[in-house]
N, C-alpha and C. Protein backbone atom coordinates (compact mmCIF):
# COMPACT_ATOMS: atom_id res chain seq x y z
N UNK A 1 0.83 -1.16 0.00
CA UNK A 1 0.00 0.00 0.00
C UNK A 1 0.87 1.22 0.00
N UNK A 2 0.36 1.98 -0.57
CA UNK A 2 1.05 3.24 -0.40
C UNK A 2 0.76 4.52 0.02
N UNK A 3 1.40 5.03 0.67
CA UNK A 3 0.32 6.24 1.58
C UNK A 3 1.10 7.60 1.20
N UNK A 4 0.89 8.52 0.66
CA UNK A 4 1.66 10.06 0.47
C UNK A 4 1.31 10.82 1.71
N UNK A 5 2.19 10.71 2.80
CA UNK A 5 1.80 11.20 4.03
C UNK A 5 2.47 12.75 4.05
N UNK A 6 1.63 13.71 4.20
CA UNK A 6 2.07 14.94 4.60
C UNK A 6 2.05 15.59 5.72
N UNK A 7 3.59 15.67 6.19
CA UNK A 7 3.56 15.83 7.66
C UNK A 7 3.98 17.41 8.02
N UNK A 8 3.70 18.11 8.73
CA UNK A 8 3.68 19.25 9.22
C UNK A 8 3.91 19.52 10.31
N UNK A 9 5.51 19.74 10.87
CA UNK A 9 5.99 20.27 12.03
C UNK A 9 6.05 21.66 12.35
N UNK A 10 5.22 22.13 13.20
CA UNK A 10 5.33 23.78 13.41
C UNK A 10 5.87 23.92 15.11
N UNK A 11 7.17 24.40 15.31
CA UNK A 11 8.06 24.82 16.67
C UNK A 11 7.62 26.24 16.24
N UNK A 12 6.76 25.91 17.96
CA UNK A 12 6.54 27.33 18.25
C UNK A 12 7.30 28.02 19.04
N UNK A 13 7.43 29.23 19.17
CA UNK A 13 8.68 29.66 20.21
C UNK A 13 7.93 30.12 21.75
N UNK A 14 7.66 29.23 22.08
CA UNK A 14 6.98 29.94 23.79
C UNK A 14 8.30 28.86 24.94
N UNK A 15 7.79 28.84 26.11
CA UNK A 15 8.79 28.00 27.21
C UNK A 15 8.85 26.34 26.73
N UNK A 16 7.74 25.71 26.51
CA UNK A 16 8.10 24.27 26.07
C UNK A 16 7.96 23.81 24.23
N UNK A 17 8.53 22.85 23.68
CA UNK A 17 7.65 22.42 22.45
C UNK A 17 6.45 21.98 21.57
N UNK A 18 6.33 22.53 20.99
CA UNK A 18 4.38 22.36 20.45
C UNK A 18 4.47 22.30 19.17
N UNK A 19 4.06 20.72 19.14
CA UNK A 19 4.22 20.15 17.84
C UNK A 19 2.85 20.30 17.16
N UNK A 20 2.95 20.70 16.15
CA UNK A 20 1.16 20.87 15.06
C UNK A 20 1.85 19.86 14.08
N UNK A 21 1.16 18.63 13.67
CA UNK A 21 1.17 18.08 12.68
C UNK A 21 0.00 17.40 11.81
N UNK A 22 0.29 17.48 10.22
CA UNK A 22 -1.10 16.95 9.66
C UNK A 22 -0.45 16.30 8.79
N UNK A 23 -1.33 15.04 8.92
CA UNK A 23 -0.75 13.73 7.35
C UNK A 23 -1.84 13.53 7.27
N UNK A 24 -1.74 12.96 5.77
CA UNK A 24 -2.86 12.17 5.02
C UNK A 24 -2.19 12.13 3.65
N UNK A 25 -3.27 10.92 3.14
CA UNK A 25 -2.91 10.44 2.06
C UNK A 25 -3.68 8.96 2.18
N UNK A 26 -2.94 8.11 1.35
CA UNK A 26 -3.65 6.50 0.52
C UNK A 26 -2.73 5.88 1.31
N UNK A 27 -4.07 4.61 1.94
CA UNK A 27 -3.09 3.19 2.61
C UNK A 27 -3.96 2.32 1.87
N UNK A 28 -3.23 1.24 1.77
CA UNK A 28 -3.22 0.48 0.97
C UNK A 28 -2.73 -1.01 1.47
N UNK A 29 -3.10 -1.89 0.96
CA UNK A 29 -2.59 -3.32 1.76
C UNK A 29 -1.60 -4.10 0.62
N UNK A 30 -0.37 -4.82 1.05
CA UNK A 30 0.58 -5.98 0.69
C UNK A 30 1.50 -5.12 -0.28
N UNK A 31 0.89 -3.74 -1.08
CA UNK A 31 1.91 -2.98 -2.23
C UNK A 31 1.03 -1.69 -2.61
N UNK A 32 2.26 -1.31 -3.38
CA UNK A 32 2.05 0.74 -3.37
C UNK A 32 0.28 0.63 -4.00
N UNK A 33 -0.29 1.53 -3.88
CA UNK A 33 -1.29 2.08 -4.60
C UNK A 33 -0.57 2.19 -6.15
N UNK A 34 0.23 2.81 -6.68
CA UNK A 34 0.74 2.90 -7.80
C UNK A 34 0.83 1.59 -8.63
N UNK A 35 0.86 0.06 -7.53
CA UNK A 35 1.13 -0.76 -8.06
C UNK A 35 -0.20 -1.90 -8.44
N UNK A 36 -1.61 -1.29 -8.02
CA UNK A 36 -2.99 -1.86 -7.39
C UNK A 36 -3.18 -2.49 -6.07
N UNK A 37 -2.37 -1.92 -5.42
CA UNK A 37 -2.75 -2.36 -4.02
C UNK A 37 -3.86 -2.08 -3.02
N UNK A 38 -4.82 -3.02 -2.66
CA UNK A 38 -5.88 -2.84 -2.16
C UNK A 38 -6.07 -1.50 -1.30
N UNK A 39 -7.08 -0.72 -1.36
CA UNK A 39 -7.09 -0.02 -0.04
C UNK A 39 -7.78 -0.19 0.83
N UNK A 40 -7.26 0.22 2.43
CA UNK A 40 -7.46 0.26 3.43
C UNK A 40 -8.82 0.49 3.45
N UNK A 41 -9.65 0.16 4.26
CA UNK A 41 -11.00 0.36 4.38
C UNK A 41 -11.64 1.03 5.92
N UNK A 42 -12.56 2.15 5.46
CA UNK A 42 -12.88 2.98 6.46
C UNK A 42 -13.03 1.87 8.04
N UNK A 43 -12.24 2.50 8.89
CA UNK A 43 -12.28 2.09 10.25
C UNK A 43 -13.21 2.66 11.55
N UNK A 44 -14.00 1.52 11.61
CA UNK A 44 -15.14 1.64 12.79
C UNK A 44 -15.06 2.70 13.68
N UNK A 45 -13.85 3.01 14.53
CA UNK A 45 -13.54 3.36 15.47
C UNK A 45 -12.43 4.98 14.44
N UNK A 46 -12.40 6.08 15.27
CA UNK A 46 -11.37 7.22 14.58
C UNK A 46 -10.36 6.97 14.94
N UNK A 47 -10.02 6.13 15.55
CA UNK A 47 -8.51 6.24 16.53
C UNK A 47 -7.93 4.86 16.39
N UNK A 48 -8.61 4.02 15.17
CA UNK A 48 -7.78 2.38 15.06
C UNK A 48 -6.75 2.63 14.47
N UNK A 49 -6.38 3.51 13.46
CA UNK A 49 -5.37 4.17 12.72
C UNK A 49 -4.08 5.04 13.41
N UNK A 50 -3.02 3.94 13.74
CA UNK A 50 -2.02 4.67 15.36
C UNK A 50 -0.89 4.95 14.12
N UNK A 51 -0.51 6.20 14.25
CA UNK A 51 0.73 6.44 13.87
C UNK A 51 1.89 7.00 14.26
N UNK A 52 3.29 6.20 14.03
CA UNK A 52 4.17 6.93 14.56
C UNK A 52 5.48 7.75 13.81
N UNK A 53 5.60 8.86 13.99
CA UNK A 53 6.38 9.22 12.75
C UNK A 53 8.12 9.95 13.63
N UNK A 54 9.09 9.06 12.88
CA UNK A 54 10.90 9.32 13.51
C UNK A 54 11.26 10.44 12.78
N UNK A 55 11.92 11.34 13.25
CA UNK A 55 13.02 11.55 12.20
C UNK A 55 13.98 12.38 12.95
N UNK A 56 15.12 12.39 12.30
CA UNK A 56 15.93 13.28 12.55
C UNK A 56 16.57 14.55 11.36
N UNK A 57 17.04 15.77 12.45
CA UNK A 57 17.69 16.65 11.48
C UNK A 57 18.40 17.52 12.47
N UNK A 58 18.30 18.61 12.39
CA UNK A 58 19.38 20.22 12.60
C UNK A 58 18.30 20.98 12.76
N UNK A 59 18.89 21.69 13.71
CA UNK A 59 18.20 23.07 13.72
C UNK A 59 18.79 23.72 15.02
N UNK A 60 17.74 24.78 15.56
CA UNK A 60 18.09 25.53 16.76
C UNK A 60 17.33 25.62 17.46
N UNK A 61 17.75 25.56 19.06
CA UNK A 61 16.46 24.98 19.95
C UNK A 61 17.25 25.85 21.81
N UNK A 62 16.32 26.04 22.61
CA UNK A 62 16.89 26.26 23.84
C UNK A 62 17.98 25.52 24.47
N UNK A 63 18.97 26.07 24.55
CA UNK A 63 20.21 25.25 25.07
C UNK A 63 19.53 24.83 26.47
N UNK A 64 20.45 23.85 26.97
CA UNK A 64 19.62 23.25 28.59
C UNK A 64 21.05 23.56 29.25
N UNK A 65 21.02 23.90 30.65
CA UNK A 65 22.18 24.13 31.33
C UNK A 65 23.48 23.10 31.15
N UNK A 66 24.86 23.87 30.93
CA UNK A 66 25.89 22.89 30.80
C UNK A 66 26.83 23.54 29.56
N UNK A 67 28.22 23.54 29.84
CA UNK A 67 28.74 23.37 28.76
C UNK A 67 28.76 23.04 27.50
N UNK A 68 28.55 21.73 27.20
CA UNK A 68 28.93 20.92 26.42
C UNK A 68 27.60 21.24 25.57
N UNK A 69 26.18 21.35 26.16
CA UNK A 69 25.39 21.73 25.41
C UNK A 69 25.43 22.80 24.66
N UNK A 70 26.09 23.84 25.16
CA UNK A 70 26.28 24.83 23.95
C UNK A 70 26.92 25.12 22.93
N UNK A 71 27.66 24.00 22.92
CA UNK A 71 28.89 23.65 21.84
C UNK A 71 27.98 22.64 20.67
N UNK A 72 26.94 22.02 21.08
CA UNK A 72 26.60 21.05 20.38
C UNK A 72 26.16 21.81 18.87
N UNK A 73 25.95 20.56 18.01
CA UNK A 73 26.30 21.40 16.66
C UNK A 73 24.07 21.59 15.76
N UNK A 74 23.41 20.98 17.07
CA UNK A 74 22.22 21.48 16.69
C UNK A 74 21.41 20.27 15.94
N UNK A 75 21.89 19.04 16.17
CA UNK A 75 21.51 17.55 15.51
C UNK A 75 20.43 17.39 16.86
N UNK A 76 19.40 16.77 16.34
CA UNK A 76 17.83 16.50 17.14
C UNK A 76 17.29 14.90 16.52
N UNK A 77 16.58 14.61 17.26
CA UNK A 77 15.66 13.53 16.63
C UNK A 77 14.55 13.64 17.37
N UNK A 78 13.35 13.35 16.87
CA UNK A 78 11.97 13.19 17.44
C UNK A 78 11.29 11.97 16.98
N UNK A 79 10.43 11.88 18.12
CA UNK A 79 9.44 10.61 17.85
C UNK A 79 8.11 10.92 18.14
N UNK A 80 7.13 10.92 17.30
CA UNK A 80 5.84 11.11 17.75
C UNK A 80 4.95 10.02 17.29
N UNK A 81 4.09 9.83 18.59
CA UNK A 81 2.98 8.84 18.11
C UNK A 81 1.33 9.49 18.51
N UNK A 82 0.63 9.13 17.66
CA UNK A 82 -1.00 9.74 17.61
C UNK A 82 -1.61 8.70 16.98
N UNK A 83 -3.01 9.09 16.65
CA UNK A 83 -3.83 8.20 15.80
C UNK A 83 -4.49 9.35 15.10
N UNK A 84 -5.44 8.04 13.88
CA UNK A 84 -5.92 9.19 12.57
C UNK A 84 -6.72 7.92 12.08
N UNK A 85 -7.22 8.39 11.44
CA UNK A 85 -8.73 7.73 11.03
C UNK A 85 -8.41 7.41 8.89
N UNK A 86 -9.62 6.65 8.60
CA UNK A 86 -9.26 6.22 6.90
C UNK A 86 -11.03 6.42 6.87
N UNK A 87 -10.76 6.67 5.87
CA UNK A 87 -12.24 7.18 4.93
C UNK A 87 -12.23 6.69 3.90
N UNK A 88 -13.41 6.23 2.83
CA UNK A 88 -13.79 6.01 2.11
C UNK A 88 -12.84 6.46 0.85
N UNK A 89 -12.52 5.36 0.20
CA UNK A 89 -11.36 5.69 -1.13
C UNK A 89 -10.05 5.30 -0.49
N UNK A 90 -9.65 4.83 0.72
CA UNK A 90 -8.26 4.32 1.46
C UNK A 90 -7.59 5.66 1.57
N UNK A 91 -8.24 7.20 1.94
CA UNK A 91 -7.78 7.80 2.19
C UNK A 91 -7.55 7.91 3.93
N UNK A 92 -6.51 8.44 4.27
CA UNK A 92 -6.09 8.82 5.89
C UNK A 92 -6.47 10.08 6.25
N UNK A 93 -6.35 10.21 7.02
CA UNK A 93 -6.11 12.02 7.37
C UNK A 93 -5.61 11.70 9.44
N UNK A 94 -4.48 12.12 9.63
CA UNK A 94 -4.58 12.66 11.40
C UNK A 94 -3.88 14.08 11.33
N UNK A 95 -4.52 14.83 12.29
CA UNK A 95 -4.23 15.90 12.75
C UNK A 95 -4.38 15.96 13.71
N UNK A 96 -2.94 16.86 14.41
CA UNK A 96 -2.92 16.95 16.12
C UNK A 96 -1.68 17.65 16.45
N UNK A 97 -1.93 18.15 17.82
CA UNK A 97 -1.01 18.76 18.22
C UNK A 97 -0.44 18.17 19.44
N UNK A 98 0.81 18.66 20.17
CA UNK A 98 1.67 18.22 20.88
C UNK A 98 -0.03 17.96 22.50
N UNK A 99 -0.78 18.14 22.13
CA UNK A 99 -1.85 18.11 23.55
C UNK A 99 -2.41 16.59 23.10
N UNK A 100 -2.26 16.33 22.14
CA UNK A 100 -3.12 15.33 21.35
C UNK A 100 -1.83 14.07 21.22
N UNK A 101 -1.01 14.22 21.80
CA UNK A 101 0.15 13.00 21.01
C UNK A 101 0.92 13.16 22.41
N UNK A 102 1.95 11.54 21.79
CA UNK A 102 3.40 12.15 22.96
C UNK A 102 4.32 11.59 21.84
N UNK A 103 5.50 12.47 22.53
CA UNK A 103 6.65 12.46 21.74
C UNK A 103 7.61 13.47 22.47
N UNK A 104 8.70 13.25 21.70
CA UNK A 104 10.22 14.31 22.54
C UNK A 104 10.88 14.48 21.35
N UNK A 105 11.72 16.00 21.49
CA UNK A 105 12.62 15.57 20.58
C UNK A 105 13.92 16.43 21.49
N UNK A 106 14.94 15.31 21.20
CA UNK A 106 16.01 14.98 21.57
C UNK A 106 17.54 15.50 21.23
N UNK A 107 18.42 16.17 21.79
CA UNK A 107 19.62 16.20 21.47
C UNK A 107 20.67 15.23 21.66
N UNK A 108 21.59 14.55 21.03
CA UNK A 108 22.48 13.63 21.86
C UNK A 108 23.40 14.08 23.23
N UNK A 109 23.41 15.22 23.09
CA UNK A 109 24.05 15.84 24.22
C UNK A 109 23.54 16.24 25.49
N UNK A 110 22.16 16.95 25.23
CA UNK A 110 21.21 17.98 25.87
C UNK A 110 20.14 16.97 26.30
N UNK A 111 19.90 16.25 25.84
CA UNK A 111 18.81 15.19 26.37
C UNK A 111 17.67 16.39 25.45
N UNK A 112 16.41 16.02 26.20
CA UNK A 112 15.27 16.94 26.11
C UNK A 112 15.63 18.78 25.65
N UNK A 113 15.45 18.43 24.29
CA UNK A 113 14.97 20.32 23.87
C UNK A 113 13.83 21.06 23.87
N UNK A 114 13.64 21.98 23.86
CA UNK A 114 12.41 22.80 23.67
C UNK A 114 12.55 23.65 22.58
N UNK A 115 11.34 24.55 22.03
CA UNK A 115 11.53 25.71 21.24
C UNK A 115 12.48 25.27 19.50
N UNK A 116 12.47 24.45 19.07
CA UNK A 116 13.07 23.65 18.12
C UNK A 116 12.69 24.12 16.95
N UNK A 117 13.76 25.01 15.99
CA UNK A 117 13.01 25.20 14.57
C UNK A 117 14.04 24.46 13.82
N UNK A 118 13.45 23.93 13.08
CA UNK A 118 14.51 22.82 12.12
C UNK A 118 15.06 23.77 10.91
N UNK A 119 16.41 23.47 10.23
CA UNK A 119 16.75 23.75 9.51
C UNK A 119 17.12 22.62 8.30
N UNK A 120 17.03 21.38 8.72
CA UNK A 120 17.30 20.51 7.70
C UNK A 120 17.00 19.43 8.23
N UNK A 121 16.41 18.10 6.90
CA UNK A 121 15.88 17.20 7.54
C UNK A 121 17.42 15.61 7.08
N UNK A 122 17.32 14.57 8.00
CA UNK A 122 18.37 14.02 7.68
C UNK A 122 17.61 12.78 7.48
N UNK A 123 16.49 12.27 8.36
CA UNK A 123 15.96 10.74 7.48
C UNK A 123 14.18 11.34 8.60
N UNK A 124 13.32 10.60 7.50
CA UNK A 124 12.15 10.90 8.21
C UNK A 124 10.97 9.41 8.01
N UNK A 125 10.37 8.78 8.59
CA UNK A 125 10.22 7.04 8.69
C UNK A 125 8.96 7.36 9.60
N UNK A 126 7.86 6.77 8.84
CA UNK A 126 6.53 5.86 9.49
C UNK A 126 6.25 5.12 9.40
N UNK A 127 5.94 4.66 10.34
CA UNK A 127 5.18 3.24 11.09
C UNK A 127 3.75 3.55 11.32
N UNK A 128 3.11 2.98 10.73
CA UNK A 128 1.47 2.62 11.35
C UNK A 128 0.57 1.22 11.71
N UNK A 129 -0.43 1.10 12.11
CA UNK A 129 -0.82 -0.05 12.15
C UNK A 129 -2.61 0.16 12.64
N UNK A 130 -2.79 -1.32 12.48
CA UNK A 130 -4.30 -0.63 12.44
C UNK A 130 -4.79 -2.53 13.19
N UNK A 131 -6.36 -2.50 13.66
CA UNK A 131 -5.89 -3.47 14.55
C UNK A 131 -7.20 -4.69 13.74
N UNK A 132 -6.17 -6.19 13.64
CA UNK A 132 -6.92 -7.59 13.55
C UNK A 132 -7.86 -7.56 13.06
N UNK A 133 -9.06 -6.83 12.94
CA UNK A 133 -10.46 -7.04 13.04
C UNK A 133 -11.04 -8.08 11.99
N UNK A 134 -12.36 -8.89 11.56
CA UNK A 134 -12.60 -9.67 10.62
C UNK A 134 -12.40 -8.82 9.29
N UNK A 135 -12.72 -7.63 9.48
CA UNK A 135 -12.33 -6.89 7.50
C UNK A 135 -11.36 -6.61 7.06
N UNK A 136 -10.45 -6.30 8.20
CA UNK A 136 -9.16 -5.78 8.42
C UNK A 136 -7.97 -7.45 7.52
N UNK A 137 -8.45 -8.12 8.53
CA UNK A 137 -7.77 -9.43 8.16
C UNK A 137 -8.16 -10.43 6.83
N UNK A 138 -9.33 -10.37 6.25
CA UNK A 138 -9.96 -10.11 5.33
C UNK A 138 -9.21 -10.05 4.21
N UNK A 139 -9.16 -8.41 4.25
CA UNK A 139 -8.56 -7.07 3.32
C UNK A 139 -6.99 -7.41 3.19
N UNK A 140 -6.64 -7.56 3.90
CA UNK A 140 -5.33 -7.81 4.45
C UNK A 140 -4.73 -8.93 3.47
N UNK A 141 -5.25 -10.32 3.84
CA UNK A 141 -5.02 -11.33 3.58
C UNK A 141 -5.29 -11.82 2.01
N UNK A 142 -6.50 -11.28 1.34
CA UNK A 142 -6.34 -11.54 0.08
C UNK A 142 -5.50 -10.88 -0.79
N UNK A 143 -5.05 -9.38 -0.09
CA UNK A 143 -4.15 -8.99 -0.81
C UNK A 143 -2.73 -9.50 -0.72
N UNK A 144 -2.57 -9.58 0.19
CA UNK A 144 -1.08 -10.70 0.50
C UNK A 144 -1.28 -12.11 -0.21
N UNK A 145 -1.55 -12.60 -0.52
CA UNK A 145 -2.30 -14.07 -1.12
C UNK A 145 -1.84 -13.51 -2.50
N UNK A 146 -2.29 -12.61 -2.70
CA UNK A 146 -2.66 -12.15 -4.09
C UNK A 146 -1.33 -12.12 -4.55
N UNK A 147 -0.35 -11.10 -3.63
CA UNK A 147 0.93 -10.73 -4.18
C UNK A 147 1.83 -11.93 -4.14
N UNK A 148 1.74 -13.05 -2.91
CA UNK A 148 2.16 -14.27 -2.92
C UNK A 148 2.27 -15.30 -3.79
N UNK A 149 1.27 -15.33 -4.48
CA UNK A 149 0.73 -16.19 -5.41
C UNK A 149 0.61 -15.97 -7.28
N UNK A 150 1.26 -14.79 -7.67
CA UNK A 150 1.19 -13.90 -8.70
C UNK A 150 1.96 -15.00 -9.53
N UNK A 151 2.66 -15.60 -8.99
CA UNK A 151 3.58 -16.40 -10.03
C UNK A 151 3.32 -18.05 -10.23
N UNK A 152 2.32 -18.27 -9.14
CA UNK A 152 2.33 -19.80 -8.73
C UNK A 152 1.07 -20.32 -10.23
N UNK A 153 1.46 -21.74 -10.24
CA UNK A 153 0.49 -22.47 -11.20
C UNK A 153 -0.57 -23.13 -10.31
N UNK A 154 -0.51 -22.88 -9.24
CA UNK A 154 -1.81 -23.34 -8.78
C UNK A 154 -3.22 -22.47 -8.55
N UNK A 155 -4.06 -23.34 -9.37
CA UNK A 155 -4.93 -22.68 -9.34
C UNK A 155 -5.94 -22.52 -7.84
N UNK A 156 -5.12 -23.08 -6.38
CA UNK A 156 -6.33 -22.78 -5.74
C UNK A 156 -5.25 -22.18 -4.69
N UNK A 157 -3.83 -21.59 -5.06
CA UNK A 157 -3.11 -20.62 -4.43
C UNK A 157 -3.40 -19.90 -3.55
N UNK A 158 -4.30 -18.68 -4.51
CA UNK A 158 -4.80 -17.58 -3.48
C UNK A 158 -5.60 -18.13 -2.08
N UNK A 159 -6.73 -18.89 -2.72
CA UNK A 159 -7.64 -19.52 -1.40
C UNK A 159 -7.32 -19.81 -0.27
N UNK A 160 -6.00 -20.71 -0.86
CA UNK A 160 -5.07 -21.68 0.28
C UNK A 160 -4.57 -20.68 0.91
N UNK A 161 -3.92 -19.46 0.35
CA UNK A 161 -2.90 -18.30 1.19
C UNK A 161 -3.89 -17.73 1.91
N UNK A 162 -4.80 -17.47 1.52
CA UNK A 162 -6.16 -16.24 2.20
C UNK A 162 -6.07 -17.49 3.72
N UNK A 163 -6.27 -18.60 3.25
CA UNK A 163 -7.45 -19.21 4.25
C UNK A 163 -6.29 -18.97 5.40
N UNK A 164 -4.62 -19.42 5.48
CA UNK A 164 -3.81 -19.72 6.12
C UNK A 164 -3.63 -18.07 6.68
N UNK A 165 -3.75 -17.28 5.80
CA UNK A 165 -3.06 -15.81 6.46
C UNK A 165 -4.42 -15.43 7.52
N UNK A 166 -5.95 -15.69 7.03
CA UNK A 166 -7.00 -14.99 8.11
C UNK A 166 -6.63 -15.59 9.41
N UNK A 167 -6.48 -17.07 8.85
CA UNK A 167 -5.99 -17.68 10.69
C UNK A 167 -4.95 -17.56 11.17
N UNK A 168 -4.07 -17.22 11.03
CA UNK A 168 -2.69 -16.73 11.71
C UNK A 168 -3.19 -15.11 12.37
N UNK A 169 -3.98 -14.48 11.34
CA UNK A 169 -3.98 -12.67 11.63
C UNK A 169 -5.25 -12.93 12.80
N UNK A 170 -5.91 -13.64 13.03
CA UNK A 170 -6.92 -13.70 13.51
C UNK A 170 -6.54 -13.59 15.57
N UNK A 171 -5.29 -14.09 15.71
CA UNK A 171 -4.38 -14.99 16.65
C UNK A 171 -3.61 -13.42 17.09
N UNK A 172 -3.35 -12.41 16.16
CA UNK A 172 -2.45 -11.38 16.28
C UNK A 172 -3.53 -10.29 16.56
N UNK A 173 -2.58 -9.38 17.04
CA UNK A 173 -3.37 -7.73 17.41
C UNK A 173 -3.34 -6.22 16.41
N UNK A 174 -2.08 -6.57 15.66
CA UNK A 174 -2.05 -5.31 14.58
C UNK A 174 -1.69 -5.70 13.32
N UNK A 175 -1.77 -5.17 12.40
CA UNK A 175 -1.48 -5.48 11.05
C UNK A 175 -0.41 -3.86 11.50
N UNK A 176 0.62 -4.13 10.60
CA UNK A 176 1.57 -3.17 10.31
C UNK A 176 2.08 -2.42 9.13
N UNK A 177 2.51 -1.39 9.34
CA UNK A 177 2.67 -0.42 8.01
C UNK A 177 4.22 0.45 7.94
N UNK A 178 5.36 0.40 7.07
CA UNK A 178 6.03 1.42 7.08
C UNK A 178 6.11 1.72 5.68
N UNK A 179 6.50 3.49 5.89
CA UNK A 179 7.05 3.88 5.32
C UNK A 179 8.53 4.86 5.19
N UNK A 180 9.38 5.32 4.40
CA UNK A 180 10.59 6.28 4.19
C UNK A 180 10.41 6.81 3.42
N UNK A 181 10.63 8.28 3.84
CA UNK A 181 10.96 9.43 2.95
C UNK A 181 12.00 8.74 1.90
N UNK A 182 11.91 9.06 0.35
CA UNK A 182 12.73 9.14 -0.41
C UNK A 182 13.77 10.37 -0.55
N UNK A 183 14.62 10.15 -1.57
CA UNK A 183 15.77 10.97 -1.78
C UNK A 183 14.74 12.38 -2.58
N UNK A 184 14.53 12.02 -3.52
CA UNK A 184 13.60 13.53 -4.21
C UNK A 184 13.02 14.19 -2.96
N UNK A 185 11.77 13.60 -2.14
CA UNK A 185 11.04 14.18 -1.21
C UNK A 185 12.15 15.06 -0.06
N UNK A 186 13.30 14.03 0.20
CA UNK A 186 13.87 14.68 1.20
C UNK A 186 14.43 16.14 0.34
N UNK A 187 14.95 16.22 -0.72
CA UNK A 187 15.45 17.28 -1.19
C UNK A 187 14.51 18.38 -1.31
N UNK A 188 13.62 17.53 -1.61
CA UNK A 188 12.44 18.85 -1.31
C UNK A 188 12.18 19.56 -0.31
N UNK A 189 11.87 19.04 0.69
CA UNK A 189 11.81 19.45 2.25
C UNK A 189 13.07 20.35 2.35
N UNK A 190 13.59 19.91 2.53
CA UNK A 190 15.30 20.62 2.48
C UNK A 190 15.78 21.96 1.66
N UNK A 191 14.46 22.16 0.59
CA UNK A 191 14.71 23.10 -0.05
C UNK A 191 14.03 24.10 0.16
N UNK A 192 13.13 23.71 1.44
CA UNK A 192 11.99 25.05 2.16
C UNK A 192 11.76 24.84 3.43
N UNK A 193 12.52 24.42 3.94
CA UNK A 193 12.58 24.01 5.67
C UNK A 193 13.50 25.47 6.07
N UNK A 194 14.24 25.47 5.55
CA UNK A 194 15.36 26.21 6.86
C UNK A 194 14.91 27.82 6.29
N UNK A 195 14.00 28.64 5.94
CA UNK A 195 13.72 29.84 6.07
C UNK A 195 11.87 29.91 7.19
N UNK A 196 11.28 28.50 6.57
CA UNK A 196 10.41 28.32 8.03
C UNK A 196 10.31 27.34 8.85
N UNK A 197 11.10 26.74 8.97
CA UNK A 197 11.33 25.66 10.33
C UNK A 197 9.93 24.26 10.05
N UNK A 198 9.27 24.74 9.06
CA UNK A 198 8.37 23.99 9.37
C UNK A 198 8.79 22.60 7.81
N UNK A 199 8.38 21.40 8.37
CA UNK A 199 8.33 20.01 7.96
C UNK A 199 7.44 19.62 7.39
N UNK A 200 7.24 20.00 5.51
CA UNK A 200 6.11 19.10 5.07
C UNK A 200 6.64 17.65 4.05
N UNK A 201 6.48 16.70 4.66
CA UNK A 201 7.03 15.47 4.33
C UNK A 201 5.91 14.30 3.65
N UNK A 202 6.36 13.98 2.18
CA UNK A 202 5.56 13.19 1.45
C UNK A 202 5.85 11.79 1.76
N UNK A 203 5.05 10.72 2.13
CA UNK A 203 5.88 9.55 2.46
C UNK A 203 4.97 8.15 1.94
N UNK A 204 5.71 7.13 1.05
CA UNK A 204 4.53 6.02 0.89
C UNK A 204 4.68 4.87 1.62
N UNK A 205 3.63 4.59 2.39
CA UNK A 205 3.23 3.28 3.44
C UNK A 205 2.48 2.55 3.22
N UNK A 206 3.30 1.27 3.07
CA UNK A 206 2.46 -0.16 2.55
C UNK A 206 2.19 -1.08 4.08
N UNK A 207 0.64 -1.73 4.37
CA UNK A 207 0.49 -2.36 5.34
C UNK A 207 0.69 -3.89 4.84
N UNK A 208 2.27 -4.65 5.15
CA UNK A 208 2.41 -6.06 5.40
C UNK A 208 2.84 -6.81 5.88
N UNK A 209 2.48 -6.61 6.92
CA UNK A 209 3.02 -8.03 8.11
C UNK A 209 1.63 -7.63 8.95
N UNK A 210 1.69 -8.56 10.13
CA UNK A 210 0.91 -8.83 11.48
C UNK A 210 1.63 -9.49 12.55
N UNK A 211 1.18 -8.48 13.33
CA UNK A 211 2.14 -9.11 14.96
C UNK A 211 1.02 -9.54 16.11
């Protein structure tokens, strides 16, 4: 599946960090949307859709007491996790702010920063997942079957893969999803980040495995 996730980091400058972020885009099950990969199907619940999005980069942020912190050369990483909902057409959408999520972002030196405006991004990676349910596993499973079986001469392949993958997923709690920023996207970002600090990141996420 493939998801064009657009992410939106806004560091505001007050005493702590306040993250505003918005993604959305296409999920999709076993391979990209580009490639016909099933999509995701609207979820019962707004909040089955958990996402967590890494990354690291540069920028400038409140030094924390200490030497060594003020020497540091301005390298961060963050981790945020939230949830977001899928609508009709395997589209996503979450939006939220640092009240709505948890997450930190980090200096190797400084531990915990605040006040953080980025100037450049260095790798940016989501993870999502969405949970077991009978449609979910379903959805899931014939498309994995499908991609499994693309080459096989048996004609009762898919069936056999569907039947074996619903009962294994049935046993598990999430179906799983990543994606990585590419090289184009990152250059992009990179080419309008450091006059506004802010992070809009395109990203495609295919859901295949189950844990």
């Amino acid at each position: 599946m493939r998801i064009a996730l657009l992410c939106c980091f806004t560091i505001a400058a007050c005493g702590s960090t306040t993250v505003q972020t918005n993604t959305h885009g296409k999920a999709t099950y076993a391979k990209p949307a580009s490639e016909g990969g099933k999509q995701v199907a609207p979820q019962p619940k707004p909040d089955d859709l958990k996402v967590t999005v890494t990354l690291t980069g540069a920028g400038t942020f409140d030094k924390a007491a200490g030497a060594l912190c003020t020497l540091t050369s301005g390298d961060y990483s963050e981790t945020v996790m939230t949830s977001g909902s899928v609508s009709d057409g395997g589209d996503y959408v979450s939006d939220y702010g640092s009240a709505q999520s948890s997450g930190s972002i980090t200096n190797p030196v400084c531990g915990v920063v605040s006040n953080v405006k980025t100037s450049s991004v260095a790798t940016f990676t989501v993870q999502a997942s969405l949970p077991t349910s009978d449609t979910n596993c379903t959805d899931y499973c014939t498309a994995s079957a499908q991609v499994q079986c693309k080459n096989s001469s048996d004609v009762n392949c898919v069936a056999n893969a569907t039947a074996t993958c619903k009962s294994d997923c049935k046993t598990k709690t999430s179906i799983s999803g990543h994606g990585e920023i590419t090289q184009s996207a990152l250059n992009s970002i990179n080419g309008k980040v450091s006059g506004s600090g802010t992070v809009d990141a395109q990203v495609d996420l295919v859901f295949n495995s189950v844990h």
